[in-house]
Every structure is written in structure tokens, then in C-alpha cells.
C-alpha atoms as a PDB file:
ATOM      1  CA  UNK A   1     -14.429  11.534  -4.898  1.00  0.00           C
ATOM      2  CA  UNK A   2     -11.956   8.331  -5.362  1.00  0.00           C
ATOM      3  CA  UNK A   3      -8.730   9.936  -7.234  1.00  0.00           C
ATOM      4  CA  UNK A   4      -7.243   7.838 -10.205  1.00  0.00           C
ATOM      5  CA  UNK A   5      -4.663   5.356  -9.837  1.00  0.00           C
ATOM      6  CA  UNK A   6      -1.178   6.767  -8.658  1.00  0.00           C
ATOM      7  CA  UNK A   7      -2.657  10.175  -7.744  1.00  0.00           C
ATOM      8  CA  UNK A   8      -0.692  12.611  -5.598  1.00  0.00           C
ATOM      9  CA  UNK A   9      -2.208  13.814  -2.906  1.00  0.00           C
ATOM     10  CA  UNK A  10      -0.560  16.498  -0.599  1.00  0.00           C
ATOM     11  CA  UNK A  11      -0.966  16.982   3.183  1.00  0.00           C
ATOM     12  CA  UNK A  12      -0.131  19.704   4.883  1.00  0.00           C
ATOM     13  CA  UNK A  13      -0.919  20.203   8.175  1.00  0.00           C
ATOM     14  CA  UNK A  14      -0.314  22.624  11.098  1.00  0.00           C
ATOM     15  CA  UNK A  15      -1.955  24.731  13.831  1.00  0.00           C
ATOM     16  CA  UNK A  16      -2.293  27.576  11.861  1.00  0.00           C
ATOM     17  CA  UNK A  17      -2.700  29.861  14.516  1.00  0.00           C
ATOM     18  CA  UNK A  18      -3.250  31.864  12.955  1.00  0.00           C
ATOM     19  CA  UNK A  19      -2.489  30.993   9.199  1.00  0.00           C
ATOM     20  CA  UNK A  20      -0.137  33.662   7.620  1.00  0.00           C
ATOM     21  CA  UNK A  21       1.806  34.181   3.893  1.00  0.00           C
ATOM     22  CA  UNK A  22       4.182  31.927   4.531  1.00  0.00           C
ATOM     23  CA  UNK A  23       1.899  29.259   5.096  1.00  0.00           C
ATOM     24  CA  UNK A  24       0.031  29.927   1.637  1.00  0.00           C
ATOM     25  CA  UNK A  25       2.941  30.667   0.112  1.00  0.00           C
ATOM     26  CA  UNK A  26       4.121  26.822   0.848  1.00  0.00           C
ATOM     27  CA  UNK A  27       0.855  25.840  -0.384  1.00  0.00           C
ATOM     28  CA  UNK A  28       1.253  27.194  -3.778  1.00  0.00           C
ATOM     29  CA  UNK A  29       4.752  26.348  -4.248  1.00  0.00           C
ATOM     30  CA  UNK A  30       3.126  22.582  -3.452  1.00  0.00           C
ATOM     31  CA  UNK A  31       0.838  22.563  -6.117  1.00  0.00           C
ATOM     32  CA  UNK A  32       3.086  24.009  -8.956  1.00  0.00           C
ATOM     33  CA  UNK A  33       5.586  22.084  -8.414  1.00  0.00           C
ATOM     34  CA  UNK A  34       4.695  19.018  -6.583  1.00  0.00           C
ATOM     35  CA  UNK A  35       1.949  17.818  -9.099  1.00  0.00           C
ATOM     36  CA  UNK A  36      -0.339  17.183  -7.144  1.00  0.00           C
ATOM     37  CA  UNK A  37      -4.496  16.203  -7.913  1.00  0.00           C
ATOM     38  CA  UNK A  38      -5.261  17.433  -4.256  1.00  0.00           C
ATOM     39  CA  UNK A  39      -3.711  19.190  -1.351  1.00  0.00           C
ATOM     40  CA  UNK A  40      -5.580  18.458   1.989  1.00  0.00           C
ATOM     41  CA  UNK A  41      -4.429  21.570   4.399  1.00  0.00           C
ATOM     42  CA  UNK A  42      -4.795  20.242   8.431  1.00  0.00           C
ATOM     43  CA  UNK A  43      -5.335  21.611  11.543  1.00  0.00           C
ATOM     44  CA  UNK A  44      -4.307  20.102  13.920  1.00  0.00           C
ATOM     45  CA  UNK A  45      -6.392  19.260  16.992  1.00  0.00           C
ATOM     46  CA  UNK A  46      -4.890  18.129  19.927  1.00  0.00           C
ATOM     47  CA  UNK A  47      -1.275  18.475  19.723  1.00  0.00           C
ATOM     48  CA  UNK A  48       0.671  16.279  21.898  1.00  0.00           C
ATOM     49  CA  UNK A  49       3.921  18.089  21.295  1.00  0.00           C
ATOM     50  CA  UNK A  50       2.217  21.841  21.911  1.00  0.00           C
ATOM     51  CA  UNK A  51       3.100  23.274  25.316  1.00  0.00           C
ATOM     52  CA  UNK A  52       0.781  26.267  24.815  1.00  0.00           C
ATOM     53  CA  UNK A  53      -3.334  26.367  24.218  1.00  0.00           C
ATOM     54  CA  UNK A  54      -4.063  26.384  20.918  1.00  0.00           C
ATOM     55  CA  UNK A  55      -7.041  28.688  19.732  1.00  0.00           C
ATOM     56  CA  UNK A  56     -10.315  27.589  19.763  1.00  0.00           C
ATOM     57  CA  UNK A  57     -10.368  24.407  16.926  1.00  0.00           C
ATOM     58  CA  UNK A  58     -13.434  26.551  15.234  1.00  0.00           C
ATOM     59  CA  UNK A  59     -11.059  29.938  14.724  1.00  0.00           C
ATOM     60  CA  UNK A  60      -8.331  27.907  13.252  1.00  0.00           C
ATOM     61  CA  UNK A  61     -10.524  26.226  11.282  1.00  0.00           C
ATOM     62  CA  UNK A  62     -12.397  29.424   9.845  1.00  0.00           C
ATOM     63  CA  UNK A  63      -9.037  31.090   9.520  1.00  0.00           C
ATOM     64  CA  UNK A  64      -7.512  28.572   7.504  1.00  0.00           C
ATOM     65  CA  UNK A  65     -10.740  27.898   5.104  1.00  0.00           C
ATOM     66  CA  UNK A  66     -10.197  31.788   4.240  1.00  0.00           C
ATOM     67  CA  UNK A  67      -6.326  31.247   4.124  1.00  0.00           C
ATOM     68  CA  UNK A  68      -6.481  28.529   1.694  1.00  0.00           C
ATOM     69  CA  UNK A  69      -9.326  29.143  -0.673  1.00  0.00           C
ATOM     70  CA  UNK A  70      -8.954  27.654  -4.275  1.00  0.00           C
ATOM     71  CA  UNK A  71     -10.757  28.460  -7.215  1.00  0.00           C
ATOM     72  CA  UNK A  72      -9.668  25.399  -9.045  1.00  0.00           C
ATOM     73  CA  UNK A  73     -10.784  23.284  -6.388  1.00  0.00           C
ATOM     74  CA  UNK A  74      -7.609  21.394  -5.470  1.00  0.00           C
ATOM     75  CA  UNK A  75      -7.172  22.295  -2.033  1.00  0.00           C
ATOM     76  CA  UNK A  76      -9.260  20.651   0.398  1.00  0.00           C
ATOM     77  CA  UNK A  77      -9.033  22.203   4.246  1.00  0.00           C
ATOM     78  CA  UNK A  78      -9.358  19.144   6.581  1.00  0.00           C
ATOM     79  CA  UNK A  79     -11.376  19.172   9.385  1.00  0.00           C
ATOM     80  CA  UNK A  80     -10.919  15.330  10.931  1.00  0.00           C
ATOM     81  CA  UNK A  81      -7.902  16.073  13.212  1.00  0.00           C
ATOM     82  CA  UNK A  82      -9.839  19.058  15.031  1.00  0.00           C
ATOM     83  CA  UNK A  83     -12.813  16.498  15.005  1.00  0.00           C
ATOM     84  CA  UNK A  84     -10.897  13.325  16.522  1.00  0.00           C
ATOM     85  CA  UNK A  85     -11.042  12.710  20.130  1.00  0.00           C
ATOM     86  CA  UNK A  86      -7.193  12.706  21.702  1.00  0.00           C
ATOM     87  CA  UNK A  87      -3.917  13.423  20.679  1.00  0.00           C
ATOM     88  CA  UNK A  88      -3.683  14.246  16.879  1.00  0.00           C
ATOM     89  CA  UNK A  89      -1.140  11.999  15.235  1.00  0.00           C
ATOM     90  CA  UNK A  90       0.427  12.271  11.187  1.00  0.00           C
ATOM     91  CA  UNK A  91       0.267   8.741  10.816  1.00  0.00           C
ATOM     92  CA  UNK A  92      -3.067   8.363  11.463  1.00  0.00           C
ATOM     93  CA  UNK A  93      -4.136  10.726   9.434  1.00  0.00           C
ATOM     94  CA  UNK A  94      -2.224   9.077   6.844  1.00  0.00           C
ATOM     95  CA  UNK A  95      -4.003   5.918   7.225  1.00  0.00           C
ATOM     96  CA  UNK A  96      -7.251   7.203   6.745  1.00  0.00           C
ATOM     97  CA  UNK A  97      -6.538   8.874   3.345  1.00  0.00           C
ATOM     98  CA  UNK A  98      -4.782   5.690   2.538  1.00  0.00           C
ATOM     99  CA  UNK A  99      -8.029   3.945   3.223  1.00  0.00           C
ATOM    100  CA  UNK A 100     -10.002   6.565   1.385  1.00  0.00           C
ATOM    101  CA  UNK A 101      -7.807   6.732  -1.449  1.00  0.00           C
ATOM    102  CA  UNK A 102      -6.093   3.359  -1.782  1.00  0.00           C
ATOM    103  CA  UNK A 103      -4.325   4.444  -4.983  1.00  0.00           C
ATOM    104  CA  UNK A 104      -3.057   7.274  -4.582  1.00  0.00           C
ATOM    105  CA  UNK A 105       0.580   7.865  -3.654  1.00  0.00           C
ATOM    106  CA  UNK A 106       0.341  10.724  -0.290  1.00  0.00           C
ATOM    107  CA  UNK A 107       3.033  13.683   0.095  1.00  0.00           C
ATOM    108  CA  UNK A 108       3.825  14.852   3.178  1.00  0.00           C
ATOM    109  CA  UNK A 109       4.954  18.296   3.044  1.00  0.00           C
ATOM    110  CA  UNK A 110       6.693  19.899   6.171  1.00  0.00           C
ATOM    111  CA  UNK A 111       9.470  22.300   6.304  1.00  0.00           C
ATOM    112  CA  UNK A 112      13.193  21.476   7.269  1.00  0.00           C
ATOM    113  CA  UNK A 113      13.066  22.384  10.599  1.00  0.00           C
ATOM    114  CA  UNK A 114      10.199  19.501  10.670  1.00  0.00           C
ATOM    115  CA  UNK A 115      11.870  17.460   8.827  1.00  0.00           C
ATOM    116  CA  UNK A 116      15.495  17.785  11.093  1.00  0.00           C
ATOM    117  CA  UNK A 117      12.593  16.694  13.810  1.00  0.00           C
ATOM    118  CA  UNK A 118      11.080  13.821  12.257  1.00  0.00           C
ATOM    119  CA  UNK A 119      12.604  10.801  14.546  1.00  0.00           C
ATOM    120  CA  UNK A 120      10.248  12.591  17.043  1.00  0.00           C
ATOM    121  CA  UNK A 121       7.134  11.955  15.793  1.00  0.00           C
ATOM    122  CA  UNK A 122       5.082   9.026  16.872  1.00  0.00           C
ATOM    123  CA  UNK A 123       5.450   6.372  14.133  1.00  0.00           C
ATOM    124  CA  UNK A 124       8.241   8.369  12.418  1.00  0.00           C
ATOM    125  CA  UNK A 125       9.278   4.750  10.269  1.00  0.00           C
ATOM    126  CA  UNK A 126       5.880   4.003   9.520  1.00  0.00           C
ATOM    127  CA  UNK A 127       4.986   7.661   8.021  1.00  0.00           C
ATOM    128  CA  UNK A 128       8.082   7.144   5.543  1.00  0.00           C
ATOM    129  CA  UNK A 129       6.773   3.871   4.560  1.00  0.00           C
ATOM    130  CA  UNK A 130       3.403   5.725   3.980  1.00  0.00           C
ATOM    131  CA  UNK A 131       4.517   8.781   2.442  1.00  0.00           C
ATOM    132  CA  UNK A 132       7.012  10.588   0.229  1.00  0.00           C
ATOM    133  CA  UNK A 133       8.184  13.795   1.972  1.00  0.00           C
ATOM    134  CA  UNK A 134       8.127  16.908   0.442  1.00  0.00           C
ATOM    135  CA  UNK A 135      10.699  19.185   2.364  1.00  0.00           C
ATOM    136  CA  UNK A 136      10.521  23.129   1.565  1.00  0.00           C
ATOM    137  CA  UNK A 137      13.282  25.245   1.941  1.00  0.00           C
ATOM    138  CA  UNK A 138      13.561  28.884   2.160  1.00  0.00           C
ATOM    139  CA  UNK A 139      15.828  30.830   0.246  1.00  0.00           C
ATOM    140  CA  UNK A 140      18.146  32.467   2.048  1.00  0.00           C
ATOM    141  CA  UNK A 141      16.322  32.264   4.849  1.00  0.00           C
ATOM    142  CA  UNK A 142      17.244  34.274   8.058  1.00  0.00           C
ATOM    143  CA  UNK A 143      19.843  32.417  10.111  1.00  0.00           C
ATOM    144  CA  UNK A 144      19.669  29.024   7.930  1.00  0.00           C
ATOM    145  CA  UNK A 145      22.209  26.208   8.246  1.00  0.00           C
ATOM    146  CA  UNK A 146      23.100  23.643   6.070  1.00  0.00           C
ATOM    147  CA  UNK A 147      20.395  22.053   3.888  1.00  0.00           C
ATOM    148  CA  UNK A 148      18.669  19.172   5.509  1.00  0.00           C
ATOM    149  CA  UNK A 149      19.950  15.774   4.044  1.00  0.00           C
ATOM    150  CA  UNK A 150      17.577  12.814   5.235  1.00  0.00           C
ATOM    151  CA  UNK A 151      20.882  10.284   5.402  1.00  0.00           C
ATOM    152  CA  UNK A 152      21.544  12.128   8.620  1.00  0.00           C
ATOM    153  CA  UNK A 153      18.059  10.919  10.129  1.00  0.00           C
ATOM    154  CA  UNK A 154      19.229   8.136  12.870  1.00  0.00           C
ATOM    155  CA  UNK A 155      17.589   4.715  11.761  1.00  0.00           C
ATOM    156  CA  UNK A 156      16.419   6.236   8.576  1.00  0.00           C
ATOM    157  CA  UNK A 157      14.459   2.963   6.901  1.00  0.00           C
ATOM    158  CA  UNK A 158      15.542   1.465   3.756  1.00  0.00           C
ATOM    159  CA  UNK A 159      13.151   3.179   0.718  1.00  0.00           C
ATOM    160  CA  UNK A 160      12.185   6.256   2.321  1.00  0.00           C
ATOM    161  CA  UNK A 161      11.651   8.866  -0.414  1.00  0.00           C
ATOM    162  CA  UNK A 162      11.868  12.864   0.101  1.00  0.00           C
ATOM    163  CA  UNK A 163      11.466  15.749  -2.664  1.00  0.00           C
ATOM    164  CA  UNK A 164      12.222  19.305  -2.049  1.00  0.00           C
ATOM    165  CA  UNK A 165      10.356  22.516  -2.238  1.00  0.00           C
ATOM    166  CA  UNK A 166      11.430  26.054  -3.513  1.00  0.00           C
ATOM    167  CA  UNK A 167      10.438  28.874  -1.667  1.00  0.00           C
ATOM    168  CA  UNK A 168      10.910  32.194  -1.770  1.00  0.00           C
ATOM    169  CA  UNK A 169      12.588  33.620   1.169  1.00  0.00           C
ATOM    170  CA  UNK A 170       9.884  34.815   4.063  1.00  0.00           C
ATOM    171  CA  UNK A 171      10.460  35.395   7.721  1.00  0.00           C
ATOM    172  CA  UNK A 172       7.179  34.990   9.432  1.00  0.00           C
ATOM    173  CA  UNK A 173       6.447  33.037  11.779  1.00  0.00           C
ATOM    174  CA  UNK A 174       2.771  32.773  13.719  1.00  0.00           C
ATOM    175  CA  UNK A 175       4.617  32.941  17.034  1.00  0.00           C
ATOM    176  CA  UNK A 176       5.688  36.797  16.291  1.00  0.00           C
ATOM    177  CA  UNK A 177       1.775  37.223  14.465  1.00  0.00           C
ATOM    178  CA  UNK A 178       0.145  36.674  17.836  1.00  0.00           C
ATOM    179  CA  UNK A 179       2.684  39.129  19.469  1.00  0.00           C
ATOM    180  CA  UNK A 180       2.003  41.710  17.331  1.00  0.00           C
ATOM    181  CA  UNK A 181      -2.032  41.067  17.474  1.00  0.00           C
ATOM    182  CA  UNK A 182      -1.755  41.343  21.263  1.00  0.00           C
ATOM    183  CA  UNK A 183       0.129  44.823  21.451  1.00  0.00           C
ATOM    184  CA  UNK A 184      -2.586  46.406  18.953  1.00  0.00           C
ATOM    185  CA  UNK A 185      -0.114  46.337  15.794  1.00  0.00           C
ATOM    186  CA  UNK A 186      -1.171  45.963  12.244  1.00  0.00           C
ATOM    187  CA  UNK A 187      -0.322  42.461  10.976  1.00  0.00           C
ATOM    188  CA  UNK A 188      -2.068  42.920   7.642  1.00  0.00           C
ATOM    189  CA  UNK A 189       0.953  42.322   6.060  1.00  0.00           C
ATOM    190  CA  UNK A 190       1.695  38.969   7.145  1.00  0.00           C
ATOM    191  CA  UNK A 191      -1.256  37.157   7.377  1.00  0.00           C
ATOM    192  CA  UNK A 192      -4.156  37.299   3.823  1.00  0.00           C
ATOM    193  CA  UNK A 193      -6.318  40.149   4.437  1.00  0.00           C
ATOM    194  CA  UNK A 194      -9.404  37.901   5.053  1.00  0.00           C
ATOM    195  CA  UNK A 195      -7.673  36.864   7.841  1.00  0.00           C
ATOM    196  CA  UNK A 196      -6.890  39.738   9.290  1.00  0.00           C
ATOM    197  CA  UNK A 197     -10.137  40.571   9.310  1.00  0.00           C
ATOM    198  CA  UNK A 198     -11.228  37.460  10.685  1.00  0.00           C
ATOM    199  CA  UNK A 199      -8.521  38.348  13.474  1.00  0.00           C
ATOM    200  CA  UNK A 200      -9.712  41.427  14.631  1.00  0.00           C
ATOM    201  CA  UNK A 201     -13.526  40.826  14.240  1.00  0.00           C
ATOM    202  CA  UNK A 202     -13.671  37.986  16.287  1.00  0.00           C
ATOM    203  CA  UNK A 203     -10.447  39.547  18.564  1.00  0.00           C
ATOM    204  CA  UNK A 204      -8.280  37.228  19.070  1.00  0.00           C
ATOM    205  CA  UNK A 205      -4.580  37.150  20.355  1.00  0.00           C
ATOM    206  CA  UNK A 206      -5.635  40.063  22.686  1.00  0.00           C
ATOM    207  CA  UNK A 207      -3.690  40.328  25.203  1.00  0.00           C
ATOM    208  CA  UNK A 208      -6.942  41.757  27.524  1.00  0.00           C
END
């Protein structure tokens, strides 16, 4: 469905391996307070800057269609990077929702640890000319430094437009999810119950 003119959509992509609060958490604080007509939640296929084996592109997929279910309808979970062939790169993915929805301005939401990392992504520049960037913070987050300030980004381009998020403060991480899914513990807590489930039906993060 074409949006109207000046539309914002939100992308927010990830491995989600698995999905957890935090992660829908984000997505809620996105669209209340980002205004946004669509949020388009991505998971990644092949990442070029993973060092480990993701989980199967299906499971992640599955997971984060339970994760991220909307009865309004706004949020849309992504397949296209877990479909393309090759490394999985932002700023194509931006291009083909700019193609798709020429009019609509896209919002990149990442967190600040992302964002501190931006002049490592392939096409870093370009995505800013592309994008606004929503950047969420945490509050009070365990072990947080200063707040990130984009001025500090080396070779920042001229224009390039970033908004901040409010979060609650949440330490979970996926890393310590599929830790505690290997040694047999109960991560119902952390991750939405459907995907807990989904977790230990289909066992994964087992350690045997």
C-alpha cells in the first residue's frame, strides 16, 4: 500500500536472535513517540559484521513475527534481507523502501551503541542522506557513558538529521538469552512468552 506524502516510516532491524523485551520495548517507544504510519522490523540475513552463525533465517523470522505482532497493523516484520542473496546491507534496504515509497520520509532507529558505530557501516554518508536517525537511549542504563552527540561522528555530512528515543531502563541483551537457553534456565522473563515457547519447542540455543 503506497503511504501518503511525507509519511514516516520506521526501520528497525537486527538479528533478533532471539528477539527479547528490550527489543519490543524499543518498538513501542518508536511508535508513540516517533509518529510513525509504519514500522518495518528486519532481520537481518547475512551479516557481514557477525563473527558467529546466526540461527536458521526461518527461526528468526518466526520468532520475531510473534515478537512484534500488532493489532493496529502498523508494524510490518520484513522478510527481504533474510531473502537477499549476500551480505545484508542498511542502505540497501533503504533504497528499496525509498523506491517503494517515494514519499515518505524513512527513520532509522538503532540504539547508541549503533549509533557511536555508524562510520562503520557500508555507505554510512549515504544512509544519513537517506534517513533521519532515531537514536534510543536507556535510562540509566547499566554502565552508560555520556550521551551520544552525532557532532562527534568523524566526517559527519552537512544535513544529517537524528531524533532521540526514551526508554525505560532494561538490561538484556540476546547474547546472555542464548546463555541462559543453553544451561536449561528459564528465560521467560526476558524474551515475550510466545517466544519462549517458540524457543523451547523448536529447542534452540541448546547447548547439546
Amino acid at each position: 500500500m503506497r503511504l501518503s506524502e511525507g509519511a514516516r516510516i520506521g526501520v528497525f532491524g537486527g538479528a533478533f536472535d532471539p528477539p527479547h523485551n528490550a527489543h519490543v520495548a524499543l518498538a513501542t517507544a518508536a511508535l508513540a513517540q516517533s509518529n510513525l504510519a509504519e514500522l518495518h522490523v528486519i532481520p537481518t540475513g547475512q551479516a557481514w559484521h557477525k563473527r558467529r552463525t546466526l540461527t536458521a533465517a526461518e527461526d528468526r523470522l518466526a520468532m520475531a513475527k510473534l515478537a512484534f505482532s500488532d493489532p493496529e497493523g502498523r508494524v510490518v516484520v520484513d522478510s527481504r534481507e533474510v531473502l537477499r542473496d549476500g551480505p545484508t546491507y542498511t542502505l540497501d534496504t533503504l533504497h528499496e523502501l525509498q523506491r517503494e515509497q517515494p514519499g515518505a520520509q524513512l527513520v532509522l532507529i538503532m540504539g547508541a551503541d549503533q549509533a557511536r558505530a555508524l562510520p562503520t557501516w557500508h555507505g554510512w554518508q549515504d544512509i544519513l542522506g537517506i534517513a533521519i536517525v532515531s537514536v534510543a537511549y536507556r535510562a540509566l542504563s547499566t554502565g552508560s557513558t555520556a550521551r551520544f552527540d552525532p557532532k562527534m561522528l568523524p566526517g559527519l555530512p552537512a544535513g544529517a538529521r537524528f531524533e532521540a528515543l526514551e526508554l525505560p531502563a532494561m538490561d538484556t541483551s540476546a547474547t546472555d538469552i542464548r546463555r541462559r537457553a543453553a544451561l536449561g534456565e528459564n528465560i521467560s522473563s526476558l524474551v515475550p512468552p510466545a517466544v519462549a515457547r517458540y524457543i523451547d519447542q523448536h529447542h534452540l540455543y541448546r547447548s547439546a
